[in-house]
PDB file of N, CA and C in Angstrom:
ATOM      1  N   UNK A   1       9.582   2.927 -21.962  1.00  0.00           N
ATOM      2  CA  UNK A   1      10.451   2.702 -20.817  1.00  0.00           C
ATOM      3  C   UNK A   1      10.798   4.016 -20.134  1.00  0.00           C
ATOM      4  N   UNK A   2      10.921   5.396 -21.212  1.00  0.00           N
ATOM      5  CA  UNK A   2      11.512   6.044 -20.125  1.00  0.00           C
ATOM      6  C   UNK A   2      10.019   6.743 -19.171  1.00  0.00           C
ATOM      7  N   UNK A   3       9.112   6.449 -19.991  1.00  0.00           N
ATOM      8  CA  UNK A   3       7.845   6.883 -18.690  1.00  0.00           C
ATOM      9  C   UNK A   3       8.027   5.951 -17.205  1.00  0.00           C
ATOM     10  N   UNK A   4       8.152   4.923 -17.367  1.00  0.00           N
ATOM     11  CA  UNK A   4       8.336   4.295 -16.265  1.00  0.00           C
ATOM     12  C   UNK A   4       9.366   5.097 -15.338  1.00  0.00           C
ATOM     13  N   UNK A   5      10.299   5.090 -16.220  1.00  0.00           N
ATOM     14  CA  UNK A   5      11.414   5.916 -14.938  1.00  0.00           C
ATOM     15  C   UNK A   5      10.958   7.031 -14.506  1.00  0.00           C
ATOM     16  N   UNK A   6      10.267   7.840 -15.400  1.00  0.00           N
ATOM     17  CA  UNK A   6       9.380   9.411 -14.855  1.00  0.00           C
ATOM     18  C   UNK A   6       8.548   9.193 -13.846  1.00  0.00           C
ATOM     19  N   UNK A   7       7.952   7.982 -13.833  1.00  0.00           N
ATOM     20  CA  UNK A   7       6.840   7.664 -12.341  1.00  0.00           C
ATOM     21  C   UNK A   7       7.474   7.095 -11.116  1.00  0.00           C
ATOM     22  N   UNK A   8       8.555   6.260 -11.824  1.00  0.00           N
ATOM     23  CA  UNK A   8       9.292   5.770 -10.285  1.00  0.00           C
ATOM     24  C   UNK A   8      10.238   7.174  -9.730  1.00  0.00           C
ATOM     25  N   UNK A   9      10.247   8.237 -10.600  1.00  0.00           N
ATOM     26  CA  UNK A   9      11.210   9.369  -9.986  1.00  0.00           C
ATOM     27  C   UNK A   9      10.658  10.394  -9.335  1.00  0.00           C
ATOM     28  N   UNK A  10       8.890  10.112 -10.088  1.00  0.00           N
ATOM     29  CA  UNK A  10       7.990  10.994  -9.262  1.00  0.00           C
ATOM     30  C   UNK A  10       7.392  10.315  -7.645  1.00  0.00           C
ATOM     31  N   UNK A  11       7.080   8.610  -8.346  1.00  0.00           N
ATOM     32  CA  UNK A  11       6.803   8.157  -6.777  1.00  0.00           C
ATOM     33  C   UNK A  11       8.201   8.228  -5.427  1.00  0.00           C
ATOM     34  N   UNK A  12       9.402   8.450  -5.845  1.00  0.00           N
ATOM     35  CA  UNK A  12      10.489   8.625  -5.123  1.00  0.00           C
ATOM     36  C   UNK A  12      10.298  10.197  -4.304  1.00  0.00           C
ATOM     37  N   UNK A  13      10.013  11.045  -5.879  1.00  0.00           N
ATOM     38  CA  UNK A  13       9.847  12.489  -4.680  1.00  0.00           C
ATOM     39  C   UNK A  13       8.737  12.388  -3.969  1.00  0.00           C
ATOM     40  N   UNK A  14       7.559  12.124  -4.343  1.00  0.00           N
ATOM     41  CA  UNK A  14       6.546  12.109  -3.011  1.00  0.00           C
ATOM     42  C   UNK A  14       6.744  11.520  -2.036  1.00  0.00           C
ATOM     43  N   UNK A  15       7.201  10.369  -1.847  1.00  0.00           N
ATOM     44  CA  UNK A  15       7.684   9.580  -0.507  1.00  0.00           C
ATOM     45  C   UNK A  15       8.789  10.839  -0.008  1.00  0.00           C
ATOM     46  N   UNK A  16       9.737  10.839  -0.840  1.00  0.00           N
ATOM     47  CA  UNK A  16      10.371  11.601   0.059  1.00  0.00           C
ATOM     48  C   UNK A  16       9.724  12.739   0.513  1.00  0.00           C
ATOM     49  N   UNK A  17       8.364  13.818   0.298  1.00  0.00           N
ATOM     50  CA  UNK A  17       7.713  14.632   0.806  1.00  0.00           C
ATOM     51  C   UNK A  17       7.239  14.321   1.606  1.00  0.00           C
ATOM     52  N   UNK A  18       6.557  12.815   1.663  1.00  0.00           N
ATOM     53  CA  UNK A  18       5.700  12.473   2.678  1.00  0.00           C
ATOM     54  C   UNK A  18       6.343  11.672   3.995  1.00  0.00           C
ATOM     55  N   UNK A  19       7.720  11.528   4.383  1.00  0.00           N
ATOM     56  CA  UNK A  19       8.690  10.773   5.337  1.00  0.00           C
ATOM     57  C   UNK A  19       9.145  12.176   5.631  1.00  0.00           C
ATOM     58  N   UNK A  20       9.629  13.161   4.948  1.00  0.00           N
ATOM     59  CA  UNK A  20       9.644  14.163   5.412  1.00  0.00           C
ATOM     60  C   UNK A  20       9.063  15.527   6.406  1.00  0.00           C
ATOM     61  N   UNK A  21       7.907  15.714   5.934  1.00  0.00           N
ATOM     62  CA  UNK A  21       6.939  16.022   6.495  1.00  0.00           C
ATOM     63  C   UNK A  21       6.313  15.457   7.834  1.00  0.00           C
ATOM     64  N   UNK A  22       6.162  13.733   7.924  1.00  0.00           N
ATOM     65  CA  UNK A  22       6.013  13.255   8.713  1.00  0.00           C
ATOM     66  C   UNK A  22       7.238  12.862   9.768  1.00  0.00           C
ATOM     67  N   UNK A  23       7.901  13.095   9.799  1.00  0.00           N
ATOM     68  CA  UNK A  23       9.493  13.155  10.255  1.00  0.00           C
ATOM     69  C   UNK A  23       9.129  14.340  11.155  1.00  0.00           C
ATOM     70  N   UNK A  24       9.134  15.570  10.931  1.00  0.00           N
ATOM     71  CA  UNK A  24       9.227  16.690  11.348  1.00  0.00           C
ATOM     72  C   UNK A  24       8.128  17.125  12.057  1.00  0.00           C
ATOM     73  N   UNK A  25       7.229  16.287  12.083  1.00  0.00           N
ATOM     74  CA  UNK A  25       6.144  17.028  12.728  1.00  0.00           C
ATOM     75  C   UNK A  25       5.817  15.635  13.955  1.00  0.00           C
ATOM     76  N   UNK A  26       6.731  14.714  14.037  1.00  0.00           N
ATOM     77  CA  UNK A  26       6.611  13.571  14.966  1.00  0.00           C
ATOM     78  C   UNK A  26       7.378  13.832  15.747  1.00  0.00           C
ATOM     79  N   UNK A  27       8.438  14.023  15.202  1.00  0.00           N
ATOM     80  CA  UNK A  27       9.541  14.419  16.504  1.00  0.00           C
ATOM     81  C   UNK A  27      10.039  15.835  16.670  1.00  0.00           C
ATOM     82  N   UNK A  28      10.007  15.861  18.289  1.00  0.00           N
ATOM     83  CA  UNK A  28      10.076  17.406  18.418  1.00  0.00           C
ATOM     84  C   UNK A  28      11.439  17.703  17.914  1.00  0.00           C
ATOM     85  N   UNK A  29      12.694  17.198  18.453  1.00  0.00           N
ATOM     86  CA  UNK A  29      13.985  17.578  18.000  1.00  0.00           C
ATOM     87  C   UNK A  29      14.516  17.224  16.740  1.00  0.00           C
ATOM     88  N   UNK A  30      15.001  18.215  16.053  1.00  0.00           N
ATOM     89  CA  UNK A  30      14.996  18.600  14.523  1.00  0.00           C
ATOM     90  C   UNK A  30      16.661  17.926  14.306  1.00  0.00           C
ATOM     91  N   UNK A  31      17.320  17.684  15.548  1.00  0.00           N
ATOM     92  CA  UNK A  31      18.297  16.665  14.908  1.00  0.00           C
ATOM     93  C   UNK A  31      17.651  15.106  14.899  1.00  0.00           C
ATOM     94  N   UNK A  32      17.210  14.840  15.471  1.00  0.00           N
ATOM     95  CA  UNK A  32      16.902  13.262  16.123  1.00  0.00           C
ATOM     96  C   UNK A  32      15.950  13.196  14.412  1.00  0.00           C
ATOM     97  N   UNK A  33      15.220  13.821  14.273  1.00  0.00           N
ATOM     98  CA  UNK A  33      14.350  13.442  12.846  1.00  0.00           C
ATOM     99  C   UNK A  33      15.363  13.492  11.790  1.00  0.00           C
ATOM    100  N   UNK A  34      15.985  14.158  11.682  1.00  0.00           N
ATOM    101  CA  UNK A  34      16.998  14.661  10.133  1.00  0.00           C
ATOM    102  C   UNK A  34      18.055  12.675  10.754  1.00  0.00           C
ATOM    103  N   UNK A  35      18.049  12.530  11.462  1.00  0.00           N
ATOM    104  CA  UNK A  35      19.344  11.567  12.048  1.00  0.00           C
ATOM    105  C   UNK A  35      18.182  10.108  11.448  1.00  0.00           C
ATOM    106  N   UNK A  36      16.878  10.204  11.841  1.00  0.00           N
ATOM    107  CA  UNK A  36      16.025   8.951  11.790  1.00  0.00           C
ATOM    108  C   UNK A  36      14.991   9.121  10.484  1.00  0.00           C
ATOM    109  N   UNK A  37      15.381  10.068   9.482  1.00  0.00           N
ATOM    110  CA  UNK A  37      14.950  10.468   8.213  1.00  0.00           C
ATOM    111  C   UNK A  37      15.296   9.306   7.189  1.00  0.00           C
ATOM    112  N   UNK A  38      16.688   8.606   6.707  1.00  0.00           N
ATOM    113  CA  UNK A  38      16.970   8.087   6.048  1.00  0.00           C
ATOM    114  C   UNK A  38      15.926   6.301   6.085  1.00  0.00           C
ATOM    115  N   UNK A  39      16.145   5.817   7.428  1.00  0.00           N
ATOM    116  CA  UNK A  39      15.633   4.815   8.120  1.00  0.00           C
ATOM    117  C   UNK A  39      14.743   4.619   7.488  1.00  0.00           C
ATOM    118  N   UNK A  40      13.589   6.072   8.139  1.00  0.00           N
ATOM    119  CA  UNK A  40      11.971   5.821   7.818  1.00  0.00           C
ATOM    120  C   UNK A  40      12.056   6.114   5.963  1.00  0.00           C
ATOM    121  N   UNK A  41      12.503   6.793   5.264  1.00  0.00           N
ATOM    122  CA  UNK A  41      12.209   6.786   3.984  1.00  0.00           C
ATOM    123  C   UNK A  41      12.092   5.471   3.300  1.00  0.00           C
ATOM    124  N   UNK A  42      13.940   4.759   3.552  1.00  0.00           N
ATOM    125  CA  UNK A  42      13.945   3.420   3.074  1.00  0.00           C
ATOM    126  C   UNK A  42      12.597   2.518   3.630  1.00  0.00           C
ATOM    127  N   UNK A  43      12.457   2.732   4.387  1.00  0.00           N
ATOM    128  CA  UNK A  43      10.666   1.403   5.261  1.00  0.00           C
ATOM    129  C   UNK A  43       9.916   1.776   4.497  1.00  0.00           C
ATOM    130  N   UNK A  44       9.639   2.971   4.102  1.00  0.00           N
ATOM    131  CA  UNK A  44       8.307   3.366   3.769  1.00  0.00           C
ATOM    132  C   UNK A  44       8.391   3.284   2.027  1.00  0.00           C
ATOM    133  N   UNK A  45       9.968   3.338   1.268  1.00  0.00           N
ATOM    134  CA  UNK A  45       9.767   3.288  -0.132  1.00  0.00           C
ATOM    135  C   UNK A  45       9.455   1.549  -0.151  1.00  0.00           C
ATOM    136  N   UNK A  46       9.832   1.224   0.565  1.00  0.00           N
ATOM    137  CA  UNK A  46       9.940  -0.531   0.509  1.00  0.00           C
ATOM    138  C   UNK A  46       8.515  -1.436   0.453  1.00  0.00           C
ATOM    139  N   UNK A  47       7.661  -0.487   1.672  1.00  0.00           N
ATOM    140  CA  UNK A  47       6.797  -1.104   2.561  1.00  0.00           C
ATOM    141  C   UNK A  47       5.439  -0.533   0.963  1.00  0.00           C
ATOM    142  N   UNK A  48       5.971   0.325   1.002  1.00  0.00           N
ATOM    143  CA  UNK A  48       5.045   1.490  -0.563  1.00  0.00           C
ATOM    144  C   UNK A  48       5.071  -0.112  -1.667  1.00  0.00           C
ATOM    145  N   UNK A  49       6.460  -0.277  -1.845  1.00  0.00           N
ATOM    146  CA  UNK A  49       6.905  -1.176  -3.162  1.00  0.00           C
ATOM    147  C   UNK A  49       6.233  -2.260  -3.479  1.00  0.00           C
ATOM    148  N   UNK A  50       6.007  -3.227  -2.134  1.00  0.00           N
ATOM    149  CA  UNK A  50       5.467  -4.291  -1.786  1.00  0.00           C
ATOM    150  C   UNK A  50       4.191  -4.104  -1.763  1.00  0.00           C
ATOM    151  N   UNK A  51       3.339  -3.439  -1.268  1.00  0.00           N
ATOM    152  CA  UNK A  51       2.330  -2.891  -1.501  1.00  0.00           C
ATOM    153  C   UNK A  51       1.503  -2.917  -3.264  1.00  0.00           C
ATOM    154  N   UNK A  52       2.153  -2.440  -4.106  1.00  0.00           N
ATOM    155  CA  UNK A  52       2.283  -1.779  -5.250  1.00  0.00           C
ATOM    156  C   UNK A  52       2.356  -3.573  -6.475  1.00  0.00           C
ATOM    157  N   UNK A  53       3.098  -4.159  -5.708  1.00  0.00           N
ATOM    158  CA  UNK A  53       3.650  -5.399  -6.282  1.00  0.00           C
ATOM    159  C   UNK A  53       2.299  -6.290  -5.980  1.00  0.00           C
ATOM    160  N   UNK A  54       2.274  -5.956  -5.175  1.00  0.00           N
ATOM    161  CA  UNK A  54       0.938  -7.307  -4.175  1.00  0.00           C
ATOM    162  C   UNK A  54      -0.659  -6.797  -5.013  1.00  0.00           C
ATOM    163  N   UNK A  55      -0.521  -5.338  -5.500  1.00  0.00           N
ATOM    164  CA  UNK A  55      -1.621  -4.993  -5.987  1.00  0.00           C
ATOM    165  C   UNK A  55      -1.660  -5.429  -7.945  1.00  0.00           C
ATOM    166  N   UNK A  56      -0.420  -5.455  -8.623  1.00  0.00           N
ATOM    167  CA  UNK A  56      -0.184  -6.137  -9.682  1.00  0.00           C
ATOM    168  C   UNK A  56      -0.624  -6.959  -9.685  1.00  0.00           C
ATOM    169  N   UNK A  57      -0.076  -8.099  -9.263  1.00  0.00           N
ATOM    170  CA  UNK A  57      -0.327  -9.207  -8.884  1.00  0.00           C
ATOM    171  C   UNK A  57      -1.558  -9.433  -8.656  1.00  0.00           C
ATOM    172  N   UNK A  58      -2.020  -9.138  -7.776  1.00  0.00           N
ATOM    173  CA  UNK A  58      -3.877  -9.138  -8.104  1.00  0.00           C
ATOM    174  C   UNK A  58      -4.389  -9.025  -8.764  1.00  0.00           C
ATOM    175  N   UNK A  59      -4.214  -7.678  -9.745  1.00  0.00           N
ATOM    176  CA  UNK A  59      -4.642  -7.374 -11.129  1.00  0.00           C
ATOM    177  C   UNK A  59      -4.451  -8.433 -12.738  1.00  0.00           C
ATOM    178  N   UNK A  60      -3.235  -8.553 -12.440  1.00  0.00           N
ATOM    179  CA  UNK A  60      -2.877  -9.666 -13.292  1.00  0.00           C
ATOM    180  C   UNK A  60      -4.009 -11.097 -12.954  1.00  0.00           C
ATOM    181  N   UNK A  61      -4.191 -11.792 -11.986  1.00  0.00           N
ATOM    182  CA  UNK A  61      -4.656 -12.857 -11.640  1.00  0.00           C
ATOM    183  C   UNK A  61      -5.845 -11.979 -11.502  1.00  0.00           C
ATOM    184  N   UNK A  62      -6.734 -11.461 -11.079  1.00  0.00           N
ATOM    185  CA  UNK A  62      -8.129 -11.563 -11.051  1.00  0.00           C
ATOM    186  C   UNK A  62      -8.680 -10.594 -12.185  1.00  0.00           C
ATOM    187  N   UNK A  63      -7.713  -9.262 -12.821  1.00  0.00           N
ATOM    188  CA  UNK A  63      -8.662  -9.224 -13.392  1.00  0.00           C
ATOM    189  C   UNK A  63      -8.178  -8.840 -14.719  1.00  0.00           C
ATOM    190  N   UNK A  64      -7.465 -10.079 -15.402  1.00  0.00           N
ATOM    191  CA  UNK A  64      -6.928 -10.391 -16.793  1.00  0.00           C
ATOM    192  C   UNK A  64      -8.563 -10.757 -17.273  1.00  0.00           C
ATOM    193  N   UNK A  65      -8.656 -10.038 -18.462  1.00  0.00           N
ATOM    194  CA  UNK A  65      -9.118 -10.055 -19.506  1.00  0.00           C
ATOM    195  C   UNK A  65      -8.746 -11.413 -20.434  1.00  0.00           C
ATOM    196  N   UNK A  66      -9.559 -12.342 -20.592  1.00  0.00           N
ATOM    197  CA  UNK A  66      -9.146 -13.475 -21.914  1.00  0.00           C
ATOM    198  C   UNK A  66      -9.661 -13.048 -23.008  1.00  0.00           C
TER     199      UNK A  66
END
């Protein structure tokens, strides 16, 4: 169990590198991104999550081993 938490704390910092990064280099003004930073992180850990879930789920159903 606690590996699990080590990957969901590592997939947390990369999103946050990668909303970051992409934040700052989309919008020119460095308040308007830091202001629309929180927004896009939450979409993108979410949109990541679902993603991630939908691919389980596949795995489980197509390619369980009997």
């Amino acid at each position: 169990m606690n590996d699990l938490a080590f990957h969901i704390g590592l997939f947390l910092f990369s999103t946050l590198v990668i909303v970051a990064v992409s934040c700052m280099f989309t919008e020119a003004d460095d308040q308007k991104a830091v202001r629309l930073f929180p927004r896009r992180y939450l979409t993108f850990v979410v949109v990541t999550s679902v993603v991630v879930a939908v691919m389980l789920v596949a795995e489980h159903t197509f390619a369980a081993v009997s």
